[in-house]
N, C-alpha and C. Protein backbone atom coordinates (compact mmCIF):
# COMPACT_ATOMS: atom_id res chain seq x y z
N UNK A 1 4.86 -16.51 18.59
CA UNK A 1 3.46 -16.20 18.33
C UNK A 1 3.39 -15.06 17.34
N UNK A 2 2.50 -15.09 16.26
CA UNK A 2 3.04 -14.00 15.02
C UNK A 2 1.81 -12.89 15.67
N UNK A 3 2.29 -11.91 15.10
CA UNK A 3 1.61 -10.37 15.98
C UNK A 3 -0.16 -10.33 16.04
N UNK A 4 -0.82 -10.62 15.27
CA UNK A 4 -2.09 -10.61 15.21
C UNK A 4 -2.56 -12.39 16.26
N UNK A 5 -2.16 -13.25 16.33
CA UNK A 5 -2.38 -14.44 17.33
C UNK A 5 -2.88 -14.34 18.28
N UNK A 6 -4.24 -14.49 18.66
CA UNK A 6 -4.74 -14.06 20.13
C UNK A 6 -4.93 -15.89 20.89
N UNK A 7 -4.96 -16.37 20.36
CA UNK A 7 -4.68 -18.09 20.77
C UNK A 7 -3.89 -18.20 21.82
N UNK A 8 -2.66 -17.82 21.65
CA UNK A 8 -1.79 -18.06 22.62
C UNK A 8 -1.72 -17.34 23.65
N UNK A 9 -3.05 -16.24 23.74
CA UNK A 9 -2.69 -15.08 24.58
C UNK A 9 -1.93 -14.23 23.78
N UNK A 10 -1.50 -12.96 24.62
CA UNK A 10 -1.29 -12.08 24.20
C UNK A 10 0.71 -11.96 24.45
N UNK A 11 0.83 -12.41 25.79
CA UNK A 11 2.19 -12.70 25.89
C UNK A 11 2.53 -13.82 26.28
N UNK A 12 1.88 -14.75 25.17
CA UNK A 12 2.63 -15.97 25.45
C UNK A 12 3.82 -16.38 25.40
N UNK A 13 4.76 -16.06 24.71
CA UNK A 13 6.02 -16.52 24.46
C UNK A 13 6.78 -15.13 25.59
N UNK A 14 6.36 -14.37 26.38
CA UNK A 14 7.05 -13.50 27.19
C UNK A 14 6.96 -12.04 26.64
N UNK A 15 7.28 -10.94 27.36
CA UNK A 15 6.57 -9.50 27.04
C UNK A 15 7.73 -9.19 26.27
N UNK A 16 8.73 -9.49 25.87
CA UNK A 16 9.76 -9.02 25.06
C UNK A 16 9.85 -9.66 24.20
N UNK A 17 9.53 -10.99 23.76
CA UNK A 17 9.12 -11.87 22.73
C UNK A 17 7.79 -10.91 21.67
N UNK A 18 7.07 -11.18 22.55
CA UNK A 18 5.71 -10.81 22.15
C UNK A 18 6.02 -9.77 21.07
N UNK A 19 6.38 -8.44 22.17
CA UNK A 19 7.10 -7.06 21.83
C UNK A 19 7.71 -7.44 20.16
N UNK A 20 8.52 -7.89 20.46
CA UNK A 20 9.64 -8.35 19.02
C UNK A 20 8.94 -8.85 17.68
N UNK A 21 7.56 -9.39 17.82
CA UNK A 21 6.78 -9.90 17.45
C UNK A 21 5.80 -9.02 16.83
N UNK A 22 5.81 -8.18 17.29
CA UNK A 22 4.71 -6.77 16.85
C UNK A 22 5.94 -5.85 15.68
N UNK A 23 7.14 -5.82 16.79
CA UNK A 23 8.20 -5.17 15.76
C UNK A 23 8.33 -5.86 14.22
N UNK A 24 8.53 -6.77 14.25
CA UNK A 24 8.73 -7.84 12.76
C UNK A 24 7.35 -7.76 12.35
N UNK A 25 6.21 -7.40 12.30
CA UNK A 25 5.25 -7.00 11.82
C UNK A 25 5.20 -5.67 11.07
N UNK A 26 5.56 -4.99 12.02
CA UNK A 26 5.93 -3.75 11.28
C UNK A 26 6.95 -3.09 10.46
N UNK A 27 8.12 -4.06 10.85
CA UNK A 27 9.14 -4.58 9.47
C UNK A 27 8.91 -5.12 8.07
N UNK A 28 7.80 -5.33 8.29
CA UNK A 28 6.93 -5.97 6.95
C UNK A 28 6.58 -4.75 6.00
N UNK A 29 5.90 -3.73 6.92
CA UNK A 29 5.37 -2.38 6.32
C UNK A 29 6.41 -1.69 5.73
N UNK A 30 8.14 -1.66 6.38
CA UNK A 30 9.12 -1.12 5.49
C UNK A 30 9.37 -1.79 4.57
N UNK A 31 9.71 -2.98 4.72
CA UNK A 31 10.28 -3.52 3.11
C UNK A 31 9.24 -3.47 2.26
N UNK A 32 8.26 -3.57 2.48
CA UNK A 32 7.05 -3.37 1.08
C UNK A 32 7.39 -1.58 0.79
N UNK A 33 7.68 -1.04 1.49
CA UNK A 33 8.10 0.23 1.00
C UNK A 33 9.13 0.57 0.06
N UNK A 34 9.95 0.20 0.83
CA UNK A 34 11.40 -0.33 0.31
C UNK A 34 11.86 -0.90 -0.67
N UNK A 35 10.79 -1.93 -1.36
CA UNK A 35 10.59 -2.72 -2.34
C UNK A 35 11.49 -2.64 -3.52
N UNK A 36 10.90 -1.63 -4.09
CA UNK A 36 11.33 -1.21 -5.16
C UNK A 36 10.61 -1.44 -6.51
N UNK A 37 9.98 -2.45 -6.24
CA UNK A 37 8.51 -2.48 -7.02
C UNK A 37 6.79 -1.73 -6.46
N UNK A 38 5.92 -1.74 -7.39
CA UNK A 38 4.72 -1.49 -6.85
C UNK A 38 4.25 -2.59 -6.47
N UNK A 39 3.57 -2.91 -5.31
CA UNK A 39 2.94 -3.75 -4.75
C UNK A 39 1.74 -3.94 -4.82
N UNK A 40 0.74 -4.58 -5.76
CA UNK A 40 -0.49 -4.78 -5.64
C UNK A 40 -1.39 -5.90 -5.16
N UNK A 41 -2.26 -5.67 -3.80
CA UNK A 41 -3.15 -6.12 -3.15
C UNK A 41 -3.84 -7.15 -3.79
N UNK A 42 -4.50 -8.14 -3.67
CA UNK A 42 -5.39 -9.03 -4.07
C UNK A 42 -6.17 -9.68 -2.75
N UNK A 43 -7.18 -8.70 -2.67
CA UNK A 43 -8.46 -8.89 -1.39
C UNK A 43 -9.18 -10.19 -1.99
N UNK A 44 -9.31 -11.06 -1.58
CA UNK A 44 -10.80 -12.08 -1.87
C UNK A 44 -11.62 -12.24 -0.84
N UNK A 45 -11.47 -11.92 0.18
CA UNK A 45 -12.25 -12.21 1.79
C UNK A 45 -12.18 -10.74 2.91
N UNK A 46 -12.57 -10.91 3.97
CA UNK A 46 -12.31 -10.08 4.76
C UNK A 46 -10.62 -9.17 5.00
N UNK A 47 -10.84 -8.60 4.93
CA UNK A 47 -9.10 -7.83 5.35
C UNK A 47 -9.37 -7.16 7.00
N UNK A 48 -8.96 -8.19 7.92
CA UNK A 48 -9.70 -7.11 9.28
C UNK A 48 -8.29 -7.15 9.80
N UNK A 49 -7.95 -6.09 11.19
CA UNK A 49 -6.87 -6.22 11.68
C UNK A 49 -5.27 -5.45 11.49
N UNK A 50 -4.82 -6.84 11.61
CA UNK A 50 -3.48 -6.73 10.92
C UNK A 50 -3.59 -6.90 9.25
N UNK A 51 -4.40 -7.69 9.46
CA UNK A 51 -4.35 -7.93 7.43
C UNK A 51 -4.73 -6.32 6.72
N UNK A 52 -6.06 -5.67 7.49
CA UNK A 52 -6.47 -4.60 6.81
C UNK A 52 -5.11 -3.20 6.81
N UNK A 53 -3.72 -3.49 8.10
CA UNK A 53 -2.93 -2.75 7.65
C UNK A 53 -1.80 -3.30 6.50
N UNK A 54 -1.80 -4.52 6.50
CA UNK A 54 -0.74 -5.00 5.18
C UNK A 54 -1.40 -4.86 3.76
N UNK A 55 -2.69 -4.45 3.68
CA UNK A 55 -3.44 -3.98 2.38
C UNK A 55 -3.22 -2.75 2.40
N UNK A 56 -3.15 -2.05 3.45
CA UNK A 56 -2.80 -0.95 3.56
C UNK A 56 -1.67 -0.04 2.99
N UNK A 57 -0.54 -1.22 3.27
CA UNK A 57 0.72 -1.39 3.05
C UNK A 57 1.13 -0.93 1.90
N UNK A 58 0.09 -1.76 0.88
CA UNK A 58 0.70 -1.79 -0.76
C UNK A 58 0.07 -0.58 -1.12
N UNK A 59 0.91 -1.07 -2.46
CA UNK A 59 0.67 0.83 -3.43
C UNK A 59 -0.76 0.88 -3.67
N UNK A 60 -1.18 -0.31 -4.56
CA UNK A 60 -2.55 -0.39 -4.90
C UNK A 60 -3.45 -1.63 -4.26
N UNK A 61 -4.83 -1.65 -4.55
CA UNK A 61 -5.55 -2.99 -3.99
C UNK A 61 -6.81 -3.22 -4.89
N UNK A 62 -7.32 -4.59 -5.04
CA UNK A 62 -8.10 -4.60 -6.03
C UNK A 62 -9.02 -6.01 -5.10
N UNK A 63 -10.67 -4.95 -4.69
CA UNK A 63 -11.01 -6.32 -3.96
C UNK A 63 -12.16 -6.60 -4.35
N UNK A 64 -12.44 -7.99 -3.86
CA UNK A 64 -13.96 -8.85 -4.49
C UNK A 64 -15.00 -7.88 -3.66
N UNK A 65 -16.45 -8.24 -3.96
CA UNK A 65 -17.27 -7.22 -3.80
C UNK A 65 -18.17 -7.80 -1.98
N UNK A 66 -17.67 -8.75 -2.03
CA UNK A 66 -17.76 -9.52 -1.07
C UNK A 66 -17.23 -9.27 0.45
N UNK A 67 -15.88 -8.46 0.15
CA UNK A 67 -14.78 -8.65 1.26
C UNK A 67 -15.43 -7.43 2.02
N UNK A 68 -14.93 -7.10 3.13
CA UNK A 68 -15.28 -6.91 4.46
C UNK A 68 -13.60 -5.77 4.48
N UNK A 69 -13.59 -4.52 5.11
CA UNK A 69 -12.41 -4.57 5.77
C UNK A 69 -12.63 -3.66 7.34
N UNK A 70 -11.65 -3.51 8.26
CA UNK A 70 -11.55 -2.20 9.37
C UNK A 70 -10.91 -2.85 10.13
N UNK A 71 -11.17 -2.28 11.76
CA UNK A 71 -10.02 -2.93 12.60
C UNK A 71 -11.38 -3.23 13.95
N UNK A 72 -11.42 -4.41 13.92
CA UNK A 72 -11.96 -4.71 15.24
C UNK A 72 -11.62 -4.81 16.53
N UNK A 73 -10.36 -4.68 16.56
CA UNK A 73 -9.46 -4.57 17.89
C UNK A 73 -9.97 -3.89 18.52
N UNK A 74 -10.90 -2.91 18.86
CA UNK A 74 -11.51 -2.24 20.06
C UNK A 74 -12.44 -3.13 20.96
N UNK A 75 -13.10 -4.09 19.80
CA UNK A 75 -14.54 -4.77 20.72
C UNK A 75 -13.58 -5.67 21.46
N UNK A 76 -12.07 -5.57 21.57
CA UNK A 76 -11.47 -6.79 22.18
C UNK A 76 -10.73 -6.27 23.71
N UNK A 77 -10.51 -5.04 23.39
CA UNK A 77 -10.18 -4.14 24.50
C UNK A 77 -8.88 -4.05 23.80
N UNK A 78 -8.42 -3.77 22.64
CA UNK A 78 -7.27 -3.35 21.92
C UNK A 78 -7.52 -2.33 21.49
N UNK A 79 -6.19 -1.67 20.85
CA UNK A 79 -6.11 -0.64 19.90
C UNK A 79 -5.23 -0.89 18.93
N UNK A 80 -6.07 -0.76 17.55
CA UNK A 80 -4.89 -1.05 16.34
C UNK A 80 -3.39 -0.27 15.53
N UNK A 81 -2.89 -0.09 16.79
CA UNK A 81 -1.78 0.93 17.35
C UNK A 81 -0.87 1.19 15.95
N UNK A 82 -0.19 -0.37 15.86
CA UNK A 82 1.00 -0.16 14.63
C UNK A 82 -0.16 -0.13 13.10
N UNK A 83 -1.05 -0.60 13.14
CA UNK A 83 -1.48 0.13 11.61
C UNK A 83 -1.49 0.98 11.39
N UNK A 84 -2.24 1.85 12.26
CA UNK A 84 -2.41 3.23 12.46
C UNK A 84 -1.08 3.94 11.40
N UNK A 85 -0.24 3.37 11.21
CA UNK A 85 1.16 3.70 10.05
C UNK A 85 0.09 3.62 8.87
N UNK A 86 -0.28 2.71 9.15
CA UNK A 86 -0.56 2.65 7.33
C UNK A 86 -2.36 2.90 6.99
N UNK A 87 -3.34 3.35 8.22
CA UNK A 87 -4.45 3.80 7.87
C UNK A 87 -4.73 5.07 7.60
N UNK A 88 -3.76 5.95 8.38
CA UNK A 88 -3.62 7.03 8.56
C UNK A 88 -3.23 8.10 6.91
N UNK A 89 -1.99 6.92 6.29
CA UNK A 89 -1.71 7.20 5.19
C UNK A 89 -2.46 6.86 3.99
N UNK A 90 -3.34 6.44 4.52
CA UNK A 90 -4.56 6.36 3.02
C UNK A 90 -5.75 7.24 2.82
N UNK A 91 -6.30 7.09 4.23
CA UNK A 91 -7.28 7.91 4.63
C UNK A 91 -6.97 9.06 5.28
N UNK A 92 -8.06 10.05 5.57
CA UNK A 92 -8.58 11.05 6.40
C UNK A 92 -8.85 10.69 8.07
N UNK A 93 -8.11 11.84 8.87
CA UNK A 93 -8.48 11.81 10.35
C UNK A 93 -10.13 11.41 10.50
N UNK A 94 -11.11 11.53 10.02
CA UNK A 94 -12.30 11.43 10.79
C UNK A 94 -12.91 10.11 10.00
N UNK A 95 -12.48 9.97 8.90
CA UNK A 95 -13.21 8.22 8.52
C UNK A 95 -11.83 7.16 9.16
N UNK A 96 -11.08 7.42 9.44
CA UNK A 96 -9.76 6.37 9.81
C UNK A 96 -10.24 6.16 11.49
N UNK A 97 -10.63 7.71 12.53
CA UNK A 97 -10.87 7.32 13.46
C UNK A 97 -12.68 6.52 13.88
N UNK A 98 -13.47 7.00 12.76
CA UNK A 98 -14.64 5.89 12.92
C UNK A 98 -14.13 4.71 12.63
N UNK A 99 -13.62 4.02 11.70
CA UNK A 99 -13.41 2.71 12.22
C UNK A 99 -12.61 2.06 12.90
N UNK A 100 -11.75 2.87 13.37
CA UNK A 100 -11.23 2.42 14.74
C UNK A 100 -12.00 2.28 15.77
N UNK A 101 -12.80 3.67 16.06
CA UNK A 101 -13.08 4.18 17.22
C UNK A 101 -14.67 2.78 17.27
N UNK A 102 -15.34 2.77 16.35
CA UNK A 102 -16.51 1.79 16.56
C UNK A 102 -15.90 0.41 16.19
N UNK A 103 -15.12 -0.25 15.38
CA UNK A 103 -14.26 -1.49 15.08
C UNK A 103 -15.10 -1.91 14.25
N UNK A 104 -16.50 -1.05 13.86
CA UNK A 104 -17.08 -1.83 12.36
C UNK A 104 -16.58 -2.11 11.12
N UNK A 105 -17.55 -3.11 10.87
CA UNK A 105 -16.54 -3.53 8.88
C UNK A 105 -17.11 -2.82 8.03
N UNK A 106 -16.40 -2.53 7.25
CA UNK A 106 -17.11 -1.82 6.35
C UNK A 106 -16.79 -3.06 4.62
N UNK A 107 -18.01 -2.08 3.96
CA UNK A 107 -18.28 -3.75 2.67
C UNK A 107 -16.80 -2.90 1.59
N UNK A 108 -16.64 -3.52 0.63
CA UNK A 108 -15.82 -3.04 -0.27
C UNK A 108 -15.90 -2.30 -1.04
N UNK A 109 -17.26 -1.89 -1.18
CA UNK A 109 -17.93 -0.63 -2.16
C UNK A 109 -17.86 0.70 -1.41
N UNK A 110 -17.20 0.81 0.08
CA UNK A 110 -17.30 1.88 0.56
C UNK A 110 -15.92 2.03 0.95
N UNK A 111 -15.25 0.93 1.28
CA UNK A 111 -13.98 1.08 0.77
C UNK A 111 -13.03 2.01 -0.38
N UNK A 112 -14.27 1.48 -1.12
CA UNK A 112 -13.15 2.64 -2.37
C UNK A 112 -14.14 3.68 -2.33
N UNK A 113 -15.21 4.34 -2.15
CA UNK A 113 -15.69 5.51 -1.93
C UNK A 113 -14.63 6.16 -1.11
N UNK A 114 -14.23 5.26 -0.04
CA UNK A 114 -13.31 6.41 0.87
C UNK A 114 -11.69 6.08 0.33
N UNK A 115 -11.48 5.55 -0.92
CA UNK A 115 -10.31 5.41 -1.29
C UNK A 115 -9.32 4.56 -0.69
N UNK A 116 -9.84 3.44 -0.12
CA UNK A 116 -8.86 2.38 0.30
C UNK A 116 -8.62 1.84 -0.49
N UNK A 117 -9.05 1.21 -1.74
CA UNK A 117 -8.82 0.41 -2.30
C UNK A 117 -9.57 0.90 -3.66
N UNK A 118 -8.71 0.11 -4.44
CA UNK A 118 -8.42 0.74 -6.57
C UNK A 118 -9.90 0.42 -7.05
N UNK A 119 -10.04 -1.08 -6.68
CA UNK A 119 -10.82 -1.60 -7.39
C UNK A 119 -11.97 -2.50 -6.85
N UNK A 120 -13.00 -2.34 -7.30
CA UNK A 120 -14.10 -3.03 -6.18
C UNK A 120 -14.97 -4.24 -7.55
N UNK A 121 -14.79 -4.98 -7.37
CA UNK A 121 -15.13 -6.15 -8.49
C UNK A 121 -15.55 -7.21 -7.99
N UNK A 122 -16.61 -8.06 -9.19
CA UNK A 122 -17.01 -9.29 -8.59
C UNK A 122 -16.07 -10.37 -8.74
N UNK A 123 -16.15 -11.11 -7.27
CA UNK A 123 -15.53 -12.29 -7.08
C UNK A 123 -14.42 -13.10 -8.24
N UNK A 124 -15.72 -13.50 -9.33
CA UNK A 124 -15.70 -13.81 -10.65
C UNK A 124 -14.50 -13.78 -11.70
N UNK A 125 -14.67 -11.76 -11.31
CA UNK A 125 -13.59 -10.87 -12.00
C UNK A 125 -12.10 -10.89 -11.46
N UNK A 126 -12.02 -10.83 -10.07
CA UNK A 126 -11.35 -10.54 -9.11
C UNK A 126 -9.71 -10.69 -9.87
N UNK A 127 -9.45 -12.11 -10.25
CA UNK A 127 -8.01 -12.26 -11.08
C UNK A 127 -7.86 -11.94 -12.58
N UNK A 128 -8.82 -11.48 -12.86
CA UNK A 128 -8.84 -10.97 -14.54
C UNK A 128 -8.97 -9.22 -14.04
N UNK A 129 -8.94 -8.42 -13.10
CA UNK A 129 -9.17 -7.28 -12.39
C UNK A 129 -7.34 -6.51 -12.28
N UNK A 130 -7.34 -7.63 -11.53
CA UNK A 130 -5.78 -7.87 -10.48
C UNK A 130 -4.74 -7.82 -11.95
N UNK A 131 -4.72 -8.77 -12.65
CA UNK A 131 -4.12 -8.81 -13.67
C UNK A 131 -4.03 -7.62 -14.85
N UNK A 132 -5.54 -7.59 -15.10
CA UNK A 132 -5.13 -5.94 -15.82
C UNK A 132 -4.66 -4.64 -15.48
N UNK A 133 -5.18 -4.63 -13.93
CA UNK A 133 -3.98 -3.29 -13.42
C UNK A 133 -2.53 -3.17 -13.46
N UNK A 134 -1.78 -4.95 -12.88
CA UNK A 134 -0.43 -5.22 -12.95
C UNK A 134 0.14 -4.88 -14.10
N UNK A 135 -0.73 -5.06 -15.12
CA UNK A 135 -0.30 -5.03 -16.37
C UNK A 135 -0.36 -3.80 -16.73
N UNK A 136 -1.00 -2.66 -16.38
CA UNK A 136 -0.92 -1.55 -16.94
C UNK A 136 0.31 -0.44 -16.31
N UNK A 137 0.50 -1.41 -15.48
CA UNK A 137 1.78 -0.73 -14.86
C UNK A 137 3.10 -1.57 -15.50
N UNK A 138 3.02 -2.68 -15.35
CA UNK A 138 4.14 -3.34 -16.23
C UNK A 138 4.60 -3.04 -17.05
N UNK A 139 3.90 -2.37 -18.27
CA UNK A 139 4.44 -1.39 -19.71
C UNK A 139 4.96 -0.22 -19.04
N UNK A 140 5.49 -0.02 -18.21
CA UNK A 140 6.31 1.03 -17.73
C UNK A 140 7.84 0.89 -17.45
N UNK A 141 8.48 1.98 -18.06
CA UNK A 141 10.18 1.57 -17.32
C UNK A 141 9.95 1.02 -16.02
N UNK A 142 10.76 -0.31 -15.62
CA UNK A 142 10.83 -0.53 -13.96
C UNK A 142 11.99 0.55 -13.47
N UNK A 143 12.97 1.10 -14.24
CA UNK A 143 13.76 2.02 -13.32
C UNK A 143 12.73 3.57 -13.21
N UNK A 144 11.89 3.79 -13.56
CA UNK A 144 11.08 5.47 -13.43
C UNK A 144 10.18 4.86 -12.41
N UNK A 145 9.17 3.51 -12.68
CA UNK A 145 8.89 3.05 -11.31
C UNK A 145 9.51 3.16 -10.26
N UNK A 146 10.81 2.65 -10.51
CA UNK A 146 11.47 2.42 -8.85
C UNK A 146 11.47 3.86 -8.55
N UNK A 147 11.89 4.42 -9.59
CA UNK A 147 12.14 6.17 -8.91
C UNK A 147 11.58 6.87 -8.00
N UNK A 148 10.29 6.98 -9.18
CA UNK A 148 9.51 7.65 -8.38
C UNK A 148 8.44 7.14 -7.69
N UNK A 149 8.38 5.81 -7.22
CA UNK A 149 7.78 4.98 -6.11
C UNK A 149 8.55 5.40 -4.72
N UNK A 150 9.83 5.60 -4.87
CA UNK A 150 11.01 5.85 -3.91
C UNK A 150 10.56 7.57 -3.49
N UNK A 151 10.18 8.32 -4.39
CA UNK A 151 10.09 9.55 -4.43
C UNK A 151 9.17 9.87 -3.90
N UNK A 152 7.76 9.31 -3.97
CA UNK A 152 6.05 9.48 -3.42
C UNK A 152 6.62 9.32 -1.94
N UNK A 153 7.19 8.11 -1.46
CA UNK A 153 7.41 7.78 -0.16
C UNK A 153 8.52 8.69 0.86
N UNK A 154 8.96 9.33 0.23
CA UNK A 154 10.30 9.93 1.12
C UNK A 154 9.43 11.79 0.67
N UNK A 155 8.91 12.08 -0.36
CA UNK A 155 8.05 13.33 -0.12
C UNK A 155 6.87 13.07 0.60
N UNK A 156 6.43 12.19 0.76
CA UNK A 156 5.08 11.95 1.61
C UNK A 156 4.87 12.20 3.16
N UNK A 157 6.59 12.19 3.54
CA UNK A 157 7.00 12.71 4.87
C UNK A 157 7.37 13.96 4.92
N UNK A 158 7.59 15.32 4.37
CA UNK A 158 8.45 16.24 4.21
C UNK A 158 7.23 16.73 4.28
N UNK A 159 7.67 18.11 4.89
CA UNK A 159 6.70 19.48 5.08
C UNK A 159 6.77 19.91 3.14
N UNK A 160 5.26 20.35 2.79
CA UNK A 160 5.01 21.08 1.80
C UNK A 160 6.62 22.11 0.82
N UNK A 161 6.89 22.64 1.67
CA UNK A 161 8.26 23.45 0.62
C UNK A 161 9.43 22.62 0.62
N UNK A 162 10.06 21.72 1.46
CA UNK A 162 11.00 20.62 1.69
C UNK A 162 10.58 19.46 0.19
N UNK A 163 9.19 19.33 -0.07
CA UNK A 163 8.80 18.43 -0.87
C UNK A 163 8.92 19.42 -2.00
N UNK A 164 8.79 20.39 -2.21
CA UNK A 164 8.69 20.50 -4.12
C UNK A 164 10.30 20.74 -4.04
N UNK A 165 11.25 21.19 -3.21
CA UNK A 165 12.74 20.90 -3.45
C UNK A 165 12.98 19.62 -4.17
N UNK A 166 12.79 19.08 -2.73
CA UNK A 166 13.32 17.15 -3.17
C UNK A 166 13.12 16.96 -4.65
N UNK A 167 11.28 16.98 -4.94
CA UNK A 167 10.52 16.61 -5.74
C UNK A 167 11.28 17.13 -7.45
N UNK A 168 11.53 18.51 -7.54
CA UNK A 168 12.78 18.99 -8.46
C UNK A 168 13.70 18.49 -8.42
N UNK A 169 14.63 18.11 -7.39
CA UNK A 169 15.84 17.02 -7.96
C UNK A 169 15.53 15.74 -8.17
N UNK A 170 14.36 15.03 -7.96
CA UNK A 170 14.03 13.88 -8.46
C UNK A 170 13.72 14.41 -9.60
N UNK A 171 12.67 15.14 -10.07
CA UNK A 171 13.27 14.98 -11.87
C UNK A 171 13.97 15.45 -12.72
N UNK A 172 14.72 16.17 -12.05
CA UNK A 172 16.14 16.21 -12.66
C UNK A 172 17.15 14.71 -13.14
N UNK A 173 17.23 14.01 -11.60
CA UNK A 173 17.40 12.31 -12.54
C UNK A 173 16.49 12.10 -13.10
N UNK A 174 15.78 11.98 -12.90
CA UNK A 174 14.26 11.41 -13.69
C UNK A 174 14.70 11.52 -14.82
N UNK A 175 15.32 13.00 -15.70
CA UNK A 175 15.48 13.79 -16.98
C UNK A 175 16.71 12.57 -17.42
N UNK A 176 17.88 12.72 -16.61
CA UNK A 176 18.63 11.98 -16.99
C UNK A 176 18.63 10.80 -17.24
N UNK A 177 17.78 9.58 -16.82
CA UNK A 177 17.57 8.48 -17.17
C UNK A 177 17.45 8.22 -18.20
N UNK A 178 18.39 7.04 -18.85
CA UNK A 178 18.25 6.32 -19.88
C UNK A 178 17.10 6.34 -20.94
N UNK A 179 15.85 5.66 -19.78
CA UNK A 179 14.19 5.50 -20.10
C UNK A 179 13.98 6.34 -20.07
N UNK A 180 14.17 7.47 -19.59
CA UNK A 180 13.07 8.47 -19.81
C UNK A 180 13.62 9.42 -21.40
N UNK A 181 14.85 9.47 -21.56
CA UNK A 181 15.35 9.77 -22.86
C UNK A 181 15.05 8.49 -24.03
N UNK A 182 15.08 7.43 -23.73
CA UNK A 182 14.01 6.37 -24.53
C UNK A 182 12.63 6.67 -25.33
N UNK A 183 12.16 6.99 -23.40
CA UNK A 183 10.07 7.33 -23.65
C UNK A 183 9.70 8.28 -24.73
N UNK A 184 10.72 9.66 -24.75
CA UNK A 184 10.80 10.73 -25.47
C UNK A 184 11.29 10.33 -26.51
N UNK A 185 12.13 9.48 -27.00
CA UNK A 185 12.57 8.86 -28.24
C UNK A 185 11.28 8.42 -29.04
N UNK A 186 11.27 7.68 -28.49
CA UNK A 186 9.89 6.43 -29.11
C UNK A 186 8.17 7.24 -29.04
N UNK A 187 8.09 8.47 -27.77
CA UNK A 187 6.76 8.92 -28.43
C UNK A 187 7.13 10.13 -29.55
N UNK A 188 8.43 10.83 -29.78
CA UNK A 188 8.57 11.66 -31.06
C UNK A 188 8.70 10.82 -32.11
N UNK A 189 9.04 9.54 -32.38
CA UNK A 189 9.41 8.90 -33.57
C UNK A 189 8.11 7.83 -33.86
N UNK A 190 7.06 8.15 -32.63
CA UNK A 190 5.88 7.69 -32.73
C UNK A 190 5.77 5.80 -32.95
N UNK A 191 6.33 5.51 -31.91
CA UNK A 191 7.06 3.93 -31.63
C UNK A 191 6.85 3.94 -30.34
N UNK A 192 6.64 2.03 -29.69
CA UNK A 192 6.84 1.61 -28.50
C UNK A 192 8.24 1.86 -27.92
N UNK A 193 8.26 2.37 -26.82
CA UNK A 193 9.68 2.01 -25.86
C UNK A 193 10.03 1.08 -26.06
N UNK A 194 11.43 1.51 -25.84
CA UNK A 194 11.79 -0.58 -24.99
C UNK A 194 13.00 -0.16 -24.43
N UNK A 195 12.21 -0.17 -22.86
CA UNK A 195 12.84 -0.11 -21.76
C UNK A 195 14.27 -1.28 -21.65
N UNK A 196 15.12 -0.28 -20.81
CA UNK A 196 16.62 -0.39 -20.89
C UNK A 196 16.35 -1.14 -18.91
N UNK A 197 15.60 -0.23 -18.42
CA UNK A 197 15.62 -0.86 -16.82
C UNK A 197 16.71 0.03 -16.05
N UNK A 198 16.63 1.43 -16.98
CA UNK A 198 18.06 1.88 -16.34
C UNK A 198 17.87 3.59 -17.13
C-alpha cells in the first residue's frame, strides 16, 4: 500500500509493512536531495498531502494559478508527520503550523506570497513557465550546480559559525574548478562559457 493510500486502510498490508511504506516515502525526499541535479516542480492541480511534501522536496516549483496546496491530514484524525521534513524547510514556524494545524488549502497566489513556490502562472503558461526557468539554470556549469546544490543542503543543517567554515572550503573548490576558471575566462575575454562539467 504506497504511504499516502487510505483505501486499504491504514495498515493494511500489516504495521511493519505499512511502517516500511512511510519509510520509502521518505527515501524519496533523500535522493531528490542527493540528486545532484536541481529539481524542478511542475504543479498543474492540487498538491495536498504527501504530494504537497514531494513539491516540497524540490529545489524549485512553478504552479498553475488554479492549484490548491496544504496538508489535510488533520480533518482525518492524522498528522502530516514525515513532511513536516520538508514544510518546515521552506516555510516559517507560524504559517507551516496554520496549515497544518487547520488542514486548509491554500490557492497558489498565496503560496508564493509565503514562498512555497517560484512561480504562480496561468494554466495556459504553465509549460512555457516550467521550461524557461529549467533553462535558465541549464546555461550553468552542471559541476558548480552539483556543488553548490550539495553545499545549500549540508549548510542548511549546521549551526550559523559551523556554516560559514564549511561554506569557505566549499569555495575554495568552487575556486579550483575547471568551470569556474572557464566562467572567469570567458566573462574577461567577454565570450560564452563552455562548460567542461568538471
Amino acid at each position: 500500500m504506497p504511504a499516502g493510500d487510505l483505501g486499504g486502510g491504514m495498515m493494511g498490508d500489516g504495521v511493519l509493512a505499512s511502517h516500511d511504506g512511510r519509510a520509502a516515502f521518505g527515501d524519496l525526499f533523500r535522493v531528490l536531495r542527493r540528486l545532484g541535479k536541481p529539481v524542478v516542480a511542475k504543479v498543474q492541480g492540487d498538491a495536498l498531502g504527501g504530494g504537497f511534501g514531494l513539491m516540497l522536496a524540490c529545489d524549485l516549483v512553478v504552479a498553475c494559478d488554479e492549484a490548491r496546496m496544504g496538508t489535510p491530514e488533520i480533518r482525518l484524525g492524522l498528522f502530516p508527520h514525515v513532511i513536516m521534513a520538508t514544510i518546515f524547510r521552506n516555510i516559517g514556524r507560524k504559517a507551516g503550523l496554520e496549515l497544518i494545524l487547520t488542514g486548509d488549502r491554500i490557492p497558489a497566489d498565496r503560496a508564493l506570497e509565503l514562498g512555497l513556490i517560484n512561480r504562480c502562472v496561468p494554466r495556459d503558461q504553465l509549460d512555457e513557465a516550467t521550461d524557461a526557468l529549467c533553462a535558465s539554470i541549464e546555461r550553468h556549469s552542471p559541476a558548480i550546480l552539483k556543488l553548490g546544490r550539495q553545499a545549500f543542503h549540508t549548510m542548511s543543517e549546521m549551526r550559523f559559525d559551523e556554516s560559514l567554515d564549511f561554506l569557505n572550503a566549499m569555495l575554495t573548490v568552487n575556486t579550483l574548478a575547471e568551470d569556474a576558471m572557464e566562467g572567469v575566462g570567458a566573462f574577461l575575454q567577454k565570450r560564452p562559457p563552455e562548460w567542461k562539467g568538471r
